[in-house]
Protein backbone atom coordinates (compact mmCIF):
# COMPACT_ATOMS: atom_id res chain seq x y z
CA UNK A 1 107.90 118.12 115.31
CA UNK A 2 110.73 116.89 116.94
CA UNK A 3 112.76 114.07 115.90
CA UNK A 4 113.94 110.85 117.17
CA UNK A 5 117.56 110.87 118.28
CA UNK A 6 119.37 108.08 116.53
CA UNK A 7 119.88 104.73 117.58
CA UNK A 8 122.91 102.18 117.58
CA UNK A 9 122.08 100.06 114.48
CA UNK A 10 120.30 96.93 115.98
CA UNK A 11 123.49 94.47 114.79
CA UNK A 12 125.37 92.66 117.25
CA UNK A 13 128.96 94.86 117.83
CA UNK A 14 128.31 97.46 115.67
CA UNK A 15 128.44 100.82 116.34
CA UNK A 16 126.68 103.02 114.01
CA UNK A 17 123.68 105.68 114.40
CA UNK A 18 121.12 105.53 112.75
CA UNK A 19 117.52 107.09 112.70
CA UNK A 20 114.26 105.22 113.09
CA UNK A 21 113.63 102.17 115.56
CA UNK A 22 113.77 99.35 112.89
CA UNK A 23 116.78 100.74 110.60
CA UNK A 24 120.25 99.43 110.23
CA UNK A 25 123.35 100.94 109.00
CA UNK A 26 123.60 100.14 105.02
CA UNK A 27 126.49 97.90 105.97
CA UNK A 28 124.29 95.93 108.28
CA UNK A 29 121.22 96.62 105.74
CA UNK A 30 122.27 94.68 102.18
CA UNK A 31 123.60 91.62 104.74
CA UNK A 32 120.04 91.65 106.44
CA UNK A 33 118.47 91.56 103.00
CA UNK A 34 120.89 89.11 101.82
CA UNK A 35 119.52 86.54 104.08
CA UNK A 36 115.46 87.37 104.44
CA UNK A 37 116.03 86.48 100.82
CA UNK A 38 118.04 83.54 101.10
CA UNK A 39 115.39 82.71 104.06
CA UNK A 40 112.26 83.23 101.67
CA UNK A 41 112.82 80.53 99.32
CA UNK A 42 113.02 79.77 95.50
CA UNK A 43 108.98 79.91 95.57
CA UNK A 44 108.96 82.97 97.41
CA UNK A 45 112.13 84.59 95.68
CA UNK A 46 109.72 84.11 92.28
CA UNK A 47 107.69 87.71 93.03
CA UNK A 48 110.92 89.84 93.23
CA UNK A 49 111.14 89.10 89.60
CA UNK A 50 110.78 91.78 86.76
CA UNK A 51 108.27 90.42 85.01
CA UNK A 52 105.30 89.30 87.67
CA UNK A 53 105.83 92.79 89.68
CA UNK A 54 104.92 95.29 85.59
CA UNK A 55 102.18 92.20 85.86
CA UNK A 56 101.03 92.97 89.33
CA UNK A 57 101.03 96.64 88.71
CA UNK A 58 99.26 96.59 85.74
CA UNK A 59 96.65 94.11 87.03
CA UNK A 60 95.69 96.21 89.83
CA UNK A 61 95.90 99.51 87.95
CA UNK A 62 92.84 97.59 85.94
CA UNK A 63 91.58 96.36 89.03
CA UNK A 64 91.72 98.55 92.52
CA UNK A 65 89.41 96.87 94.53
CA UNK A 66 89.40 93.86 96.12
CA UNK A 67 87.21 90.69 94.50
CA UNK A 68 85.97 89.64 97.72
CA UNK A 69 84.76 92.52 99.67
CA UNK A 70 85.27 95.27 97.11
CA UNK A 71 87.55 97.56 99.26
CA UNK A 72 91.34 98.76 97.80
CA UNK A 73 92.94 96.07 96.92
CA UNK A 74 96.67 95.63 97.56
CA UNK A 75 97.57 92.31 96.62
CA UNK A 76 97.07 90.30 93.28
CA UNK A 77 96.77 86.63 93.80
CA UNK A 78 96.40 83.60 92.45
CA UNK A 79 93.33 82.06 92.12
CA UNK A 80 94.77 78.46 91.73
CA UNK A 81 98.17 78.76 93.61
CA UNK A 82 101.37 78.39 91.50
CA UNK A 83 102.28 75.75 93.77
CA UNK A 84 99.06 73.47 92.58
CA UNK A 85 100.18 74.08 88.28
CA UNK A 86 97.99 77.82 88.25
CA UNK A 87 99.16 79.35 85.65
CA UNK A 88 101.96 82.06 86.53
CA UNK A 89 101.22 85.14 84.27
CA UNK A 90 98.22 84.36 83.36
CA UNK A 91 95.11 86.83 83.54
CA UNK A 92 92.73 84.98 84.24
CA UNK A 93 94.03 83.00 87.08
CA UNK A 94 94.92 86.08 88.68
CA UNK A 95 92.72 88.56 91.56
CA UNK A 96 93.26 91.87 93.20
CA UNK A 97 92.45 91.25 96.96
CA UNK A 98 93.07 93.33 100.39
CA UNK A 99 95.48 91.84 102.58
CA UNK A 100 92.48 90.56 104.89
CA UNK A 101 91.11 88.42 102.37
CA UNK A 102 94.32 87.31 100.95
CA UNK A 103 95.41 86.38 104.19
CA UNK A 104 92.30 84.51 104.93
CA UNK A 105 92.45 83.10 101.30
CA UNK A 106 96.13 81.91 102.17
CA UNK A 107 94.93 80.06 105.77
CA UNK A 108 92.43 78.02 104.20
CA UNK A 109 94.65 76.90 101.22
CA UNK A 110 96.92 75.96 104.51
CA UNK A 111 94.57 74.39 106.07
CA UNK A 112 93.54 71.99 103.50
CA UNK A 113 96.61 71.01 102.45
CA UNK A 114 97.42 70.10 106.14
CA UNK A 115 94.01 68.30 106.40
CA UNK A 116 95.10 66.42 102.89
C-alpha cells in the first residue's frame, strides 16, 4: 500500500515534514500539548494522574462492558460526578460505560445543571 507523502507540519512558519494529516513536528508537538493541557483545566488535568488511570485500568479489566447497554466499555465514570463531592477513587461510585452512553450520561448532567 502506498504511503502518504509528508506534509508541512500544520504550525504557522514552520517548515518541517512530517507524515500523517494531523501530525506535527515534535518541536511543534510538546508546545501543542503544552497548551490542550493548560486549556483542559485543573478538573480535567485530574485524569492524567498516576493513580486514577492503574484505577481505570483495573476497573475495566473487572468490568468490560458497558452498565447501560452492555456493549465494550471504554470509559469508567463516575456515578456521582467529582464535581458534586462523588467520591474520587472510590469503587463503588465508579462505572464502565461506552462512549455513547457516557456522552449521553455527560449531556444530561449538563443539562440539569443549566436548568438549576
Amino acid at each position: 500500500m502506498p504511503r502518504m507523502p509528508k506534509r508541512p507540519c500544520p504550525h504557522p512558519g514552520c517548515r518541517a515534514l512530517v507524515e500523517g494529516k494531523d501530525s506535527r513536528c515534535p518541536e511543534h508537538l510538546s508546545a501543542k500539548r503544552a497548551l490542550d493541557d493548560k486549556a483542559r483545566g485543573p478538573a480535567r488535568q485530574w485524569y492524567s494522574n498516576r493513580r486514577w488511570r492503574e484505577i481505570r485500568r483495573k476497573f475495566l479489566i473487572g468490568h468490560p462492558f458497558c452498565a447501560k447497554c452492555n456493549r465494550p466499555a471504554q470509559v469508567v465514570d463516575h456515578i456521582t460526578p467529582r464535581s458534586e463531592g462523588g467520591e474520587e477513587y472510590e469503587w463503588d461510585n465508579l462505572q464502565a460505560l461506552c462512549y455513547s452512553c457516557h456522552n449521553r450520561k455527560t449531556r444530561m448532567e449538563a443539562n440539569a445543571r443549566r436548568d438549576g
